[in-house]
N, C-alpha and C. Protein backbone atom coordinates (compact mmCIF):
# COMPACT_ATOMS: atom_id res chain seq x y z
N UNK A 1 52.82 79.09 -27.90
CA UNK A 1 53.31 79.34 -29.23
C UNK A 1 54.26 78.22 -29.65
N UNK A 2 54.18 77.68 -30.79
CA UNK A 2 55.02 76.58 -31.40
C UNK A 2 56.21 77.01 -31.48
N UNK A 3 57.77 76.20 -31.43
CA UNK A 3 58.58 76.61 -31.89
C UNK A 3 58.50 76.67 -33.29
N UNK A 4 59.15 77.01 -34.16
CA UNK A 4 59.72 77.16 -35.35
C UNK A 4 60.83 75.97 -35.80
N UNK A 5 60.28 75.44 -36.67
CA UNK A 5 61.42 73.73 -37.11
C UNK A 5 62.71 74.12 -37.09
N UNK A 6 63.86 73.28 -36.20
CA UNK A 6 64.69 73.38 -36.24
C UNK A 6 65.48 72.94 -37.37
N UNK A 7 65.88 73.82 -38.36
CA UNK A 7 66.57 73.51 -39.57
C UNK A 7 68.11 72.59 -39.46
N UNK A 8 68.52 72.32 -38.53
CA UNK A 8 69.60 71.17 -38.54
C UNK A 8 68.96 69.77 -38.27
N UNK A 9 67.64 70.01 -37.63
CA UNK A 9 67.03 68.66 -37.58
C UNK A 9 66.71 68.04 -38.38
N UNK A 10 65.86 68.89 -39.11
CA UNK A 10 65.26 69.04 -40.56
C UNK A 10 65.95 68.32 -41.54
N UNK A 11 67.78 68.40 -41.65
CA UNK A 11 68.67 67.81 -42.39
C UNK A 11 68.59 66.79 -42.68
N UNK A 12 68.47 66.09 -43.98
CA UNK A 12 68.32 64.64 -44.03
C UNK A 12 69.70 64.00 -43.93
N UNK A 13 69.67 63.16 -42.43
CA UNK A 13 71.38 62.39 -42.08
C UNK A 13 71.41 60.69 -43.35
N UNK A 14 72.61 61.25 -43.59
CA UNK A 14 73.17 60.06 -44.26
C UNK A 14 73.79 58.39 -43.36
N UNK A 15 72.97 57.72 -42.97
CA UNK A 15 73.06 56.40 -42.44
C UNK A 15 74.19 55.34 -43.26
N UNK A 16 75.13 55.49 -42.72
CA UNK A 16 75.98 54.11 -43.38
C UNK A 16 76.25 52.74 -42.47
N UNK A 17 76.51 52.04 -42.50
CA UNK A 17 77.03 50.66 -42.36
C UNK A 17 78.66 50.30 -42.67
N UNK A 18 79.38 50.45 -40.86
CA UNK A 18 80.50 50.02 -41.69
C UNK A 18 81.17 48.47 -40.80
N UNK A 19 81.59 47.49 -41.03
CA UNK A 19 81.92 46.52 -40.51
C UNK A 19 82.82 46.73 -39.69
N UNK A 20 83.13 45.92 -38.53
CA UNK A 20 84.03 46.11 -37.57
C UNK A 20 84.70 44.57 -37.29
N UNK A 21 86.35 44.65 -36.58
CA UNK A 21 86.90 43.69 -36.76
C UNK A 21 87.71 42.96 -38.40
N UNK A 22 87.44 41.59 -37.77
CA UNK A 22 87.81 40.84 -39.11
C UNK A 22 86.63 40.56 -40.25
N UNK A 23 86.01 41.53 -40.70
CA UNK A 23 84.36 41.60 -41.36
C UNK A 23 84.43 42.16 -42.35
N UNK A 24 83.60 42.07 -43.50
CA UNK A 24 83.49 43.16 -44.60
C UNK A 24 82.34 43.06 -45.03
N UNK A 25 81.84 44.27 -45.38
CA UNK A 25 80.15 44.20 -45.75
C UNK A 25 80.02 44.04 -47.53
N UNK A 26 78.93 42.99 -47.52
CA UNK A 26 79.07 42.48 -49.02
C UNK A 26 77.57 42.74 -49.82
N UNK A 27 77.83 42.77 -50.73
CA UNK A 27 76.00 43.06 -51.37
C UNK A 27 76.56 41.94 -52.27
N UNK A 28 75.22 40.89 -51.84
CA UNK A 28 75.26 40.15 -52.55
C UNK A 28 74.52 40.17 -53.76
N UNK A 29 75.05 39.23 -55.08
CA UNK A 29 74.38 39.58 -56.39
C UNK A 29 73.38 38.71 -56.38
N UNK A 30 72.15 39.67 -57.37
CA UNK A 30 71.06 38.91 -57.24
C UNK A 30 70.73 37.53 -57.72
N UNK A 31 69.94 36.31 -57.17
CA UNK A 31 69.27 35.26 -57.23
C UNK A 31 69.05 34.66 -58.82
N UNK A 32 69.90 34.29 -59.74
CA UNK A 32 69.43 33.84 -60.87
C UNK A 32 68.15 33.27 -61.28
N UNK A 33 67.51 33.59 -61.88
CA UNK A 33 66.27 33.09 -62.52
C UNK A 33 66.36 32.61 -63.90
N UNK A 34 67.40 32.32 -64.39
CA UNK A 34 67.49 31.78 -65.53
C UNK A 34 69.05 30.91 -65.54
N UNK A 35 68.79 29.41 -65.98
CA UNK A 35 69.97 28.60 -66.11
C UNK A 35 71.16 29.07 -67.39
N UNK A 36 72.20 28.47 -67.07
CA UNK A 36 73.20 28.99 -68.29
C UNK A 36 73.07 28.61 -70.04
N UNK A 37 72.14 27.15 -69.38
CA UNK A 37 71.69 26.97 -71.15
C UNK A 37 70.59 28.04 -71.34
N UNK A 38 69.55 29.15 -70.57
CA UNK A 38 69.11 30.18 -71.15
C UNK A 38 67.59 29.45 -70.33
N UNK A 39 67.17 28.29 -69.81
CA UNK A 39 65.80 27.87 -69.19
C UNK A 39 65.24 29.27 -67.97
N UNK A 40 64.08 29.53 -68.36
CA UNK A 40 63.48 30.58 -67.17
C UNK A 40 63.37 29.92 -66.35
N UNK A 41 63.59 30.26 -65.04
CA UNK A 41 63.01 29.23 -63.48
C UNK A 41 61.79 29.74 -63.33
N UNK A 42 60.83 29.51 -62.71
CA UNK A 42 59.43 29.85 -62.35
C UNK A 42 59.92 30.15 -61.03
N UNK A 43 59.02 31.99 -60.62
CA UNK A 43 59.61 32.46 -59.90
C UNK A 43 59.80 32.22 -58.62
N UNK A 44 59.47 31.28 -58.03
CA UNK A 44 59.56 30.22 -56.56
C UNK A 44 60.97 29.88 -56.57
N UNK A 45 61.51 29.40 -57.55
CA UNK A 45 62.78 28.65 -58.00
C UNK A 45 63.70 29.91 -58.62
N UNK A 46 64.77 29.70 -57.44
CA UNK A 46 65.89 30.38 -57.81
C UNK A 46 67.11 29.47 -57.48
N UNK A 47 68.34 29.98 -58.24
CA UNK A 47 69.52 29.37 -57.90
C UNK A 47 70.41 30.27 -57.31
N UNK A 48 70.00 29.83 -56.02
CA UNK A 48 71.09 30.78 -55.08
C UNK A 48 72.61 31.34 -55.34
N UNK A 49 73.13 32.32 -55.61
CA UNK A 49 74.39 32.52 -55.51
C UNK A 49 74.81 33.16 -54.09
N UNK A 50 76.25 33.38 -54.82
CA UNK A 50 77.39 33.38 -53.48
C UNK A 50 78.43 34.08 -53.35
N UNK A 51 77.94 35.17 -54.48
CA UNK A 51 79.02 35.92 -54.94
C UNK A 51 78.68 37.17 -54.66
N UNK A 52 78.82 38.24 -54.85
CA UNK A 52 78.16 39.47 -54.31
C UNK A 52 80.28 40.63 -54.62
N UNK A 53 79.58 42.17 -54.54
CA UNK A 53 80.54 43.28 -54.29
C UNK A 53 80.48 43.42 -52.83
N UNK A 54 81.91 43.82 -52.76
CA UNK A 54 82.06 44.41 -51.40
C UNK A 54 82.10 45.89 -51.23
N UNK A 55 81.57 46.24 -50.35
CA UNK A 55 80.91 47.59 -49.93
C UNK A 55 81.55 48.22 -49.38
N UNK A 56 82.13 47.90 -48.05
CA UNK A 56 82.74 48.29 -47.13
C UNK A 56 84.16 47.42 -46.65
N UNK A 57 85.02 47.54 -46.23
CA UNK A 57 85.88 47.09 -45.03
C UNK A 57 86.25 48.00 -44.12
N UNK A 58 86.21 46.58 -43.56
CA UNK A 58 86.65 46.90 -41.68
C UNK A 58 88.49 47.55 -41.83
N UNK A 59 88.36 48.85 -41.48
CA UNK A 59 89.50 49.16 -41.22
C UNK A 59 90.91 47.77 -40.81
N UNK A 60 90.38 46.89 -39.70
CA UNK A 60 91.32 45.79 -39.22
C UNK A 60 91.97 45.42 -40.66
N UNK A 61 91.20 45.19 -41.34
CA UNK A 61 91.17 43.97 -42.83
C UNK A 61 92.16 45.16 -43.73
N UNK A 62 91.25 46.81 -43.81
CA UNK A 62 92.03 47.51 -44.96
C UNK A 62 93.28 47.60 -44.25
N UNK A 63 93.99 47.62 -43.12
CA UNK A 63 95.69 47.63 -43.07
C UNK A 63 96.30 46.47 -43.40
N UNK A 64 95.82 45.38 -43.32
CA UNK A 64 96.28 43.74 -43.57
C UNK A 64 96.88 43.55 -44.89
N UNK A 65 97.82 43.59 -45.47
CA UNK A 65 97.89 43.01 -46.24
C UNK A 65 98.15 41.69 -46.81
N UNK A 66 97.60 40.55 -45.80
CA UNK A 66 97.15 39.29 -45.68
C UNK A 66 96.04 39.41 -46.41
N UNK A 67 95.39 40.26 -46.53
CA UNK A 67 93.82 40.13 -47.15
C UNK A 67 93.99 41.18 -48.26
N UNK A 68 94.14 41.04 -49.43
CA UNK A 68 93.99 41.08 -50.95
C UNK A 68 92.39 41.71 -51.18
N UNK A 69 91.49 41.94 -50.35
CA UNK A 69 90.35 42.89 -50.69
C UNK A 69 90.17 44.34 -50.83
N UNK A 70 90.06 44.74 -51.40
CA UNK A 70 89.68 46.34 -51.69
C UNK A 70 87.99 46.50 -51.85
N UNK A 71 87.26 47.42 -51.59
CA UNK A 71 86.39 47.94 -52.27
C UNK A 71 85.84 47.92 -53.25
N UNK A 72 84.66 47.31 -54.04
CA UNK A 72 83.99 46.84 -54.98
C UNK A 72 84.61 45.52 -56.14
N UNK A 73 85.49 45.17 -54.84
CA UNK A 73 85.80 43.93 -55.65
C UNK A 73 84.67 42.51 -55.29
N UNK A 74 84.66 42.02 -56.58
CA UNK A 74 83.47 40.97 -56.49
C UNK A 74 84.06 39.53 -56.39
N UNK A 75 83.21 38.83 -55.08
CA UNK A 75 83.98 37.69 -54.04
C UNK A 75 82.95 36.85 -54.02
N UNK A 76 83.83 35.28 -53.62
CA UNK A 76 82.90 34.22 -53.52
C UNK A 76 83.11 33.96 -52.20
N UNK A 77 81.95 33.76 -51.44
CA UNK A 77 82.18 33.75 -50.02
C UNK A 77 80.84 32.56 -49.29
N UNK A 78 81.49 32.12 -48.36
CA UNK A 78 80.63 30.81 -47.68
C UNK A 78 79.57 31.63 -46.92
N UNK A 79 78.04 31.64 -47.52
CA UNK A 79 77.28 32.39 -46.29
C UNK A 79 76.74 31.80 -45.13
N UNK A 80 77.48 30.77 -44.63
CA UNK A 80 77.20 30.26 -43.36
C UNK A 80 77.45 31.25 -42.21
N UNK A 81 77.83 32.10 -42.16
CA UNK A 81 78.33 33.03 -40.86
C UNK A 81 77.84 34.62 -41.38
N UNK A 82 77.01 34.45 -42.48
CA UNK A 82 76.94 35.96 -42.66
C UNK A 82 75.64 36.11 -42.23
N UNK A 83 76.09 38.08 -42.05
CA UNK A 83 75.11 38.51 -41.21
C UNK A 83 73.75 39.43 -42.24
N UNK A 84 72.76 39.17 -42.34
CA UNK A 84 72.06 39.99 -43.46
C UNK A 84 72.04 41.37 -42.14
N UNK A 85 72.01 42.54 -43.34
CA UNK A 85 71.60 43.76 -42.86
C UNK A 85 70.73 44.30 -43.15
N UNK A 86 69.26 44.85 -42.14
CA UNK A 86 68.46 45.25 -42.73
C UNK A 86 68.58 46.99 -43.06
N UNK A 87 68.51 47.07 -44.41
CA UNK A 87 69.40 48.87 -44.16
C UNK A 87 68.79 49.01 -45.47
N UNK A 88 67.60 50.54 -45.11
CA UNK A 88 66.76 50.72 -46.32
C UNK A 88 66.37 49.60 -47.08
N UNK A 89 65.46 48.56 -46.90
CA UNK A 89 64.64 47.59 -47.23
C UNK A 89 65.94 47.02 -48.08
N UNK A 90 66.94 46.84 -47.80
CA UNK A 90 68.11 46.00 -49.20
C UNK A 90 68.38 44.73 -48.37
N UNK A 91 67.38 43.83 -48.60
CA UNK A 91 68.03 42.51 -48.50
C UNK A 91 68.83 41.86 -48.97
N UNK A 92 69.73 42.18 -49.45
CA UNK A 92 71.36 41.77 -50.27
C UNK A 92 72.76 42.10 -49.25
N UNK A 93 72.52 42.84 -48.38
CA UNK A 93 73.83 43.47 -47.79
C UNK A 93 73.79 42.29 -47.18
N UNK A 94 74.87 42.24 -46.34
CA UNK A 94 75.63 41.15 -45.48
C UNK A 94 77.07 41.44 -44.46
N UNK A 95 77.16 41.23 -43.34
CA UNK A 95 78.49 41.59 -43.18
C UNK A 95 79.16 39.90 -42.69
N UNK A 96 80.52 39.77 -43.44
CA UNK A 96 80.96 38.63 -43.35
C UNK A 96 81.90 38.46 -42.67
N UNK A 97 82.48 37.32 -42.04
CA UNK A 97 83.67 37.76 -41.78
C UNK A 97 84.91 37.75 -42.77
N UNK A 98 86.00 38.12 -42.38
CA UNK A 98 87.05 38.03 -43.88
C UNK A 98 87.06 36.15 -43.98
N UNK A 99 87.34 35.38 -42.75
CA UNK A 99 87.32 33.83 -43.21
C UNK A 99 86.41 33.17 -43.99
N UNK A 100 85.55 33.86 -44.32
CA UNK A 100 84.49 33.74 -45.59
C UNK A 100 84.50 33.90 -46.52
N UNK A 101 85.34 34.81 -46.83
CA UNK A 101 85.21 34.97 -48.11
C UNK A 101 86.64 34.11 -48.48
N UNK A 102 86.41 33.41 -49.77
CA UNK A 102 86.85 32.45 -50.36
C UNK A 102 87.73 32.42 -51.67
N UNK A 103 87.15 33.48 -52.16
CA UNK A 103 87.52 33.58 -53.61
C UNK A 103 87.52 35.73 -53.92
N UNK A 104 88.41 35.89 -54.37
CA UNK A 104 88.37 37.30 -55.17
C UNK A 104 88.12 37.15 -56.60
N UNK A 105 87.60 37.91 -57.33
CA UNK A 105 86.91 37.25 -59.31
C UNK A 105 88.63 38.88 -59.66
N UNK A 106 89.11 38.68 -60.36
CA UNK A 106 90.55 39.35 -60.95
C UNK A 106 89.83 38.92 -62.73
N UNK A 107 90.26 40.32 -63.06
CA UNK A 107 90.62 39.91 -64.69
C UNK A 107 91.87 40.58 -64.91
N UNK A 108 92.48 39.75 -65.95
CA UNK A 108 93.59 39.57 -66.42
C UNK A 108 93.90 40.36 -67.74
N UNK A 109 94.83 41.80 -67.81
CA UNK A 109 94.87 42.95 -68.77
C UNK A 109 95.31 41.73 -69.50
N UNK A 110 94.86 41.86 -71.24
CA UNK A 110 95.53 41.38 -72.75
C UNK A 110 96.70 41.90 -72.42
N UNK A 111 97.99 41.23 -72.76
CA UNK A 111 99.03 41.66 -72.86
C UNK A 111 99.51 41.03 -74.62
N UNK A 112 99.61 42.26 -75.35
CA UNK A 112 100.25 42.16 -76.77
C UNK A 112 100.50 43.44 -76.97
């Protein structure tokens, strides 16, 4: 006789990704296909960017306050050392280390 499906198995588990150390996981923004004067690239030809949101931090990094990153803040970062993640077909994630990233993007409230 078959068992009967175990209904905790059954549960669909939620899979996350979280960086460890001096790291933060970044989704990078997508591949431009069009130049700033407005030219379409033909789709072979892209202009790589380098900028991407951050997803996650590594606990190490969120007590630091040497490191000025929070959570969905959008960063320019060297991808020589980053790591792509393959997680649900998203080829954009990345985990970096914090010495990578380079730049934080800040806007500045109107003050009048």
């Amino acid at each position: 006789m078959a068992k009967p499906p175990n209904k905790s198995a059954s549960r669909t588990r939620l899979e996350t990704v979280e960086p460890i150390g001096k790291r933060v996981l970044v989704r990078k923004d997508e591949d431009k296909k069009t130049t700033k004067s407005g030219i379409h690239l033909p789709d072979k030809v892209e202009i790589p960017t380098l900028t991407g949101r951050v997803i996650a931090i590594a606990a190490q990094i969120d007590r630091d306050d040497d490191y000025p990153i929070r959570n969905y803040d959008r960063v320019l970062f060297n991808p020589k050392h980053a790591i792509p993640v393959d997680f649900e077909g998203d080829n954009r994630l990345f985990v970096i280390p914090i010495e990578d990233i380079v730049a934080v993007f800040r806007t500045q409230a109107d003050e009048g």
